[in-house]
C-alpha atoms as a PDB file:
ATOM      1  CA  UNK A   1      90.154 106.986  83.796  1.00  0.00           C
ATOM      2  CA  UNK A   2      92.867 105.116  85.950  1.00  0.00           C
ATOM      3  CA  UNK A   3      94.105 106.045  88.851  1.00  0.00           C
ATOM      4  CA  UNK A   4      97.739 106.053  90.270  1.00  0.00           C
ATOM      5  CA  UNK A   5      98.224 104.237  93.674  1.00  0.00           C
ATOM      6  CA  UNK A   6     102.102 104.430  95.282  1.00  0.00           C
ATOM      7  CA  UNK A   7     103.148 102.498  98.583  1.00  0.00           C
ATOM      8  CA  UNK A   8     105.372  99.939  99.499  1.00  0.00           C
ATOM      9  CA  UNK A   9     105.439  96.312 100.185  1.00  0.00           C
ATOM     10  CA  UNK A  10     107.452  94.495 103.058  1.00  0.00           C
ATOM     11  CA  UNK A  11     109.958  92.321 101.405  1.00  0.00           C
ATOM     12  CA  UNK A  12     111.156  91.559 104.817  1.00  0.00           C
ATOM     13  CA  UNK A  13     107.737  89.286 105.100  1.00  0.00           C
ATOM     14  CA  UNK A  14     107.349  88.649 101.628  1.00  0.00           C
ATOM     15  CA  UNK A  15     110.965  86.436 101.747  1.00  0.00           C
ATOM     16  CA  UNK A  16     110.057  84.875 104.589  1.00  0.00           C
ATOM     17  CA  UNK A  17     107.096  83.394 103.755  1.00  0.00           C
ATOM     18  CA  UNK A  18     108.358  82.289 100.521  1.00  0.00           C
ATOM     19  CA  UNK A  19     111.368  80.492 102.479  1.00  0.00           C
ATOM     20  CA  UNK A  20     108.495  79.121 104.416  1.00  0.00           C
ATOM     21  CA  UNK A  21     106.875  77.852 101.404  1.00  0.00           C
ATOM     22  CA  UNK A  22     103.877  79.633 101.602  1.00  0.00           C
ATOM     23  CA  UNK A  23     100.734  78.557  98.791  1.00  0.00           C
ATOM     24  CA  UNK A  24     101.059  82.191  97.182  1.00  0.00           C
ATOM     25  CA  UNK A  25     104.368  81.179  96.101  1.00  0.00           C
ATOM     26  CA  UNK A  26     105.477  79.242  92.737  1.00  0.00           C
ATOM     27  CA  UNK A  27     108.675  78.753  89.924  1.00  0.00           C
ATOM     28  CA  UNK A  28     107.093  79.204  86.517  1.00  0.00           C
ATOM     29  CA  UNK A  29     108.869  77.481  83.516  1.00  0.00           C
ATOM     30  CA  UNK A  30     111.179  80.219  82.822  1.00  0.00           C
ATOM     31  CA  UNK A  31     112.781  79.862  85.979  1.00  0.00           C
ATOM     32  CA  UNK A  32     111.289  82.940  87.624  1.00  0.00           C
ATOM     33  CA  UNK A  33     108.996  82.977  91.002  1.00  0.00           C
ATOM     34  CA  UNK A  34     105.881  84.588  91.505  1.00  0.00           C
ATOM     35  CA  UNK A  35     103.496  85.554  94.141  1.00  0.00           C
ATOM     36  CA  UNK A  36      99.666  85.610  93.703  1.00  0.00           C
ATOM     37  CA  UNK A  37      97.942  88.469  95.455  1.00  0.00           C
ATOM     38  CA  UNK A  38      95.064  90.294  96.319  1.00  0.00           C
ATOM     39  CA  UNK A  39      94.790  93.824  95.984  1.00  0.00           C
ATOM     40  CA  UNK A  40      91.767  95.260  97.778  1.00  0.00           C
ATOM     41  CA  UNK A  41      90.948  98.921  97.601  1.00  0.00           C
ATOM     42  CA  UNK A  42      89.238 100.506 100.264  1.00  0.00           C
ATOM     43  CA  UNK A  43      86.032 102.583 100.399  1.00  0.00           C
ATOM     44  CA  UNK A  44      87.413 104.845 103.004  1.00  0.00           C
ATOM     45  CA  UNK A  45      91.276 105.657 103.590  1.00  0.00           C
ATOM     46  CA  UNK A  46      92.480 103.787 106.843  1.00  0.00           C
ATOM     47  CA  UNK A  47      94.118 106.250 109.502  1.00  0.00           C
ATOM     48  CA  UNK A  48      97.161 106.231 108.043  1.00  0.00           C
ATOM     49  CA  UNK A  49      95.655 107.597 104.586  1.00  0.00           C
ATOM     50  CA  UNK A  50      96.073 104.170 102.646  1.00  0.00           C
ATOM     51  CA  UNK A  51      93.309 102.976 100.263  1.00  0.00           C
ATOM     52  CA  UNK A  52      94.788 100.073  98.802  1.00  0.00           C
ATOM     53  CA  UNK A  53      95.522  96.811 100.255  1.00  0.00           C
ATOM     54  CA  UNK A  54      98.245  93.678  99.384  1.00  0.00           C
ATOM     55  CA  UNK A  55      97.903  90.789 100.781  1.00  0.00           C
ATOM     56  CA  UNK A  56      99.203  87.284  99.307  1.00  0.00           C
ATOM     57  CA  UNK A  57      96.457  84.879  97.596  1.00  0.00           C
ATOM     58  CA  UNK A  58      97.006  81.520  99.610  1.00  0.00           C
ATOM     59  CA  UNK A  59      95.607  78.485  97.312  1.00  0.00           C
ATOM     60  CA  UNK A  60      92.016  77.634  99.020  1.00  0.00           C
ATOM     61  CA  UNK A  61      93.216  74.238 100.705  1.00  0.00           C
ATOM     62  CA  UNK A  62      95.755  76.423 102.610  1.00  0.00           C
ATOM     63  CA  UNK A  63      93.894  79.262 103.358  1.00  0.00           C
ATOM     64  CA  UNK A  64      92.830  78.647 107.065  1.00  0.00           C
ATOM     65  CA  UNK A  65      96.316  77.686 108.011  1.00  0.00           C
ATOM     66  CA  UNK A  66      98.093  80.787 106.065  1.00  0.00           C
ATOM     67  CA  UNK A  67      95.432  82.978 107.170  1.00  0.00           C
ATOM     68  CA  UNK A  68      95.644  86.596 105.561  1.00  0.00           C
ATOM     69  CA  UNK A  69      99.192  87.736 104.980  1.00  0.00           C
ATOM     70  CA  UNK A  70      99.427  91.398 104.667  1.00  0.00           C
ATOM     71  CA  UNK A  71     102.504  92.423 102.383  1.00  0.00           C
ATOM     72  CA  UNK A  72     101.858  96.077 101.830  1.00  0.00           C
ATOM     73  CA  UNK A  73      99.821  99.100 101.037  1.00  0.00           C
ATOM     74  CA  UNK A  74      99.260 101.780  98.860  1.00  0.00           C
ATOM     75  CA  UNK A  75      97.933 105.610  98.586  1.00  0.00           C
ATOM     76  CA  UNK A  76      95.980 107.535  95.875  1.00  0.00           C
ATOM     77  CA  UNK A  77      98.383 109.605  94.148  1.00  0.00           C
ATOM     78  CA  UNK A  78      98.667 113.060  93.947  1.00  0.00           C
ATOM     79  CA  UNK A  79      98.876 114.973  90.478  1.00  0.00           C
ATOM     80  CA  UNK A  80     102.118 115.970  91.468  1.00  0.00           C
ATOM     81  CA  UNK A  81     105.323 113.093  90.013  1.00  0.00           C
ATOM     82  CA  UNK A  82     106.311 111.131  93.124  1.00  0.00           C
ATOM     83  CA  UNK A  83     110.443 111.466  93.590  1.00  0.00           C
ATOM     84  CA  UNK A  84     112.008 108.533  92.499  1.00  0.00           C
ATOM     85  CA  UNK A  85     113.965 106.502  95.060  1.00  0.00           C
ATOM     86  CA  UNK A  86     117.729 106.814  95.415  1.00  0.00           C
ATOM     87  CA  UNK A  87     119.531 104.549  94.183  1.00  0.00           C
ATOM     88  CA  UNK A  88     121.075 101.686  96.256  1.00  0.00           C
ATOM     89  CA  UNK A  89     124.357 102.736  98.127  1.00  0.00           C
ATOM     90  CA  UNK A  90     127.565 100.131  97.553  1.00  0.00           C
ATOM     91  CA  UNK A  91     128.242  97.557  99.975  1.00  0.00           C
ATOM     92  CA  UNK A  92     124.203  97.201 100.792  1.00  0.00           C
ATOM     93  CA  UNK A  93     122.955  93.738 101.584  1.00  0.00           C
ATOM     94  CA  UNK A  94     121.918  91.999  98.066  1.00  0.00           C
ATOM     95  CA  UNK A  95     118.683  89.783  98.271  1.00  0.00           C
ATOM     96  CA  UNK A  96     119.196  86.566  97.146  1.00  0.00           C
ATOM     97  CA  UNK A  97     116.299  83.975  96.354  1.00  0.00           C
ATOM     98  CA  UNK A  98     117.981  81.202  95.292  1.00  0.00           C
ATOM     99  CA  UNK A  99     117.655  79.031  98.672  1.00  0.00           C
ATOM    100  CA  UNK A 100     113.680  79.638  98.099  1.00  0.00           C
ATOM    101  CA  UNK A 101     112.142  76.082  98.566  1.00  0.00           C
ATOM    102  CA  UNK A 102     109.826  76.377  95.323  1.00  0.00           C
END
Protein backbone atom coordinates (compact mmCIF):
# COMPACT_ATOMS: atom_id res chain seq x y z
CA UNK A 1 0.00 0.00 0.00
CA UNK A 2 1.57 3.57 -0.51
CA UNK A 3 1.86 5.97 1.73
CA UNK A 4 1.26 9.82 1.54
CA UNK A 5 4.22 12.05 2.70
CA UNK A 6 3.48 16.18 2.68
CA UNK A 7 6.28 18.86 3.51
CA UNK A 8 7.95 21.47 1.86
CA UNK A 9 11.12 22.19 0.10
CA UNK A 10 13.27 25.50 0.38
CA UNK A 11 13.24 27.08 -2.98
CA UNK A 12 15.12 29.84 -1.40
CA UNK A 13 18.28 27.20 -1.45
CA UNK A 14 17.18 25.24 -4.20
CA UNK A 15 17.67 28.65 -6.67
CA UNK A 16 20.65 29.37 -5.29
CA UNK A 17 22.46 26.53 -5.81
CA UNK A 18 21.25 26.16 -9.22
CA UNK A 19 22.56 29.89 -9.92
CA UNK A 20 25.65 28.45 -8.42
CA UNK A 21 25.71 25.70 -10.81
CA UNK A 22 25.49 23.02 -8.58
CA UNK A 23 26.06 19.02 -10.20
CA UNK A 24 22.28 18.20 -9.24
CA UNK A 25 21.33 20.65 -11.74
CA UNK A 26 20.76 20.17 -15.70
CA UNK A 27 18.58 21.64 -19.09
CA UNK A 28 17.08 18.58 -20.72
CA UNK A 29 16.28 18.83 -24.52
CA UNK A 30 12.95 20.26 -24.11
CA UNK A 31 14.24 23.21 -22.60
CA UNK A 32 13.19 22.43 -19.04
CA UNK A 33 15.69 22.06 -15.83
CA UNK A 34 15.80 19.44 -13.45
CA UNK A 35 17.23 18.55 -10.17
CA UNK A 36 18.34 15.00 -9.17
CA UNK A 37 17.60 14.09 -5.59
CA UNK A 38 17.64 11.83 -2.89
CA UNK A 39 14.80 11.11 -0.88
CA UNK A 40 15.66 9.22 2.30
CA UNK A 41 13.00 8.09 4.69
CA UNK A 42 13.71 7.74 8.13
CA UNK A 43 13.30 4.83 10.57
CA UNK A 44 12.34 7.08 13.37
CA UNK A 45 10.60 10.66 12.99
CA UNK A 46 13.28 13.44 13.78
CA UNK A 47 12.09 15.93 16.64
CA UNK A 48 10.27 17.88 14.57
CA UNK A 49 8.00 14.78 13.43
CA UNK A 50 9.57 14.51 9.80
CA UNK A 51 10.30 11.06 8.29
CA UNK A 52 11.31 11.91 4.97
CA UNK A 53 14.34 13.54 3.77
CA UNK A 54 15.38 15.78 0.32
CA UNK A 55 18.47 16.41 -0.34
CA UNK A 56 20.02 17.15 -3.98
CA UNK A 57 22.03 14.15 -5.76
CA UNK A 58 25.49 15.90 -6.56
CA UNK A 59 27.22 13.85 -9.60
CA UNK A 60 30.04 11.62 -7.70
CA UNK A 61 33.12 13.79 -8.97
CA UNK A 62 31.45 16.72 -7.11
CA UNK A 63 30.27 15.21 -4.22
CA UNK A 64 33.00 16.13 -1.58
CA UNK A 65 32.97 19.71 -2.66
CA UNK A 66 28.92 20.04 -2.74
CA UNK A 67 28.72 18.05 0.28
CA UNK A 68 24.99 17.13 1.27
CA UNK A 69 22.52 19.84 0.37
CA UNK A 70 19.40 19.56 2.31
CA UNK A 71 16.34 21.05 0.27
CA UNK A 72 13.42 19.89 2.33
CA UNK A 73 11.39 17.46 4.30
CA UNK A 74 8.39 15.68 4.56
CA UNK A 75 5.72 14.04 7.16
CA UNK A 76 3.55 10.86 7.05
CA UNK A 77 0.19 11.93 6.28
CA UNK A 78 -2.73 11.77 8.15
CA UNK A 79 -6.05 10.10 6.77
CA UNK A 80 -7.51 13.31 7.01
CA UNK A 81 -7.14 15.66 3.13
CA UNK A 82 -4.38 18.20 3.83
CA UNK A 83 -5.90 22.00 2.99
CA UNK A 84 -4.71 23.10 -0.11
CA UNK A 85 -2.53 26.22 -0.17
CA UNK A 86 -3.96 29.64 -0.98
CA UNK A 87 -3.45 30.82 -3.86
CA UNK A 88 -0.71 33.43 -4.64
CA UNK A 89 -1.78 37.09 -3.75
CA UNK A 90 -1.18 39.85 -6.83
CA UNK A 91 1.82 41.84 -6.90
CA UNK A 92 3.96 38.75 -5.18
CA UNK A 93 7.53 38.36 -6.32
CA UNK A 94 7.50 35.91 -9.56
CA UNK A 95 10.51 33.39 -9.69
CA UNK A 96 12.28 33.59 -12.64
CA UNK A 97 14.96 30.91 -13.82
CA UNK A 98 16.00 32.12 -16.85
CA UNK A 99 19.52 33.66 -15.65
CA UNK A 100 20.19 29.87 -14.36
CA UNK A 101 23.77 29.07 -15.69
CA UNK A 102 22.74 25.46 -17.06
Amino acid sequence: MSQRFYGSICLSDLLACAKSAHSAFSRANNGKAYANIDVYINDKPDQYGNSLVIQLHSKKEMYEQEGHTYIGNCKLADKQPQPKSAPAKKGSKQIADDDLPF
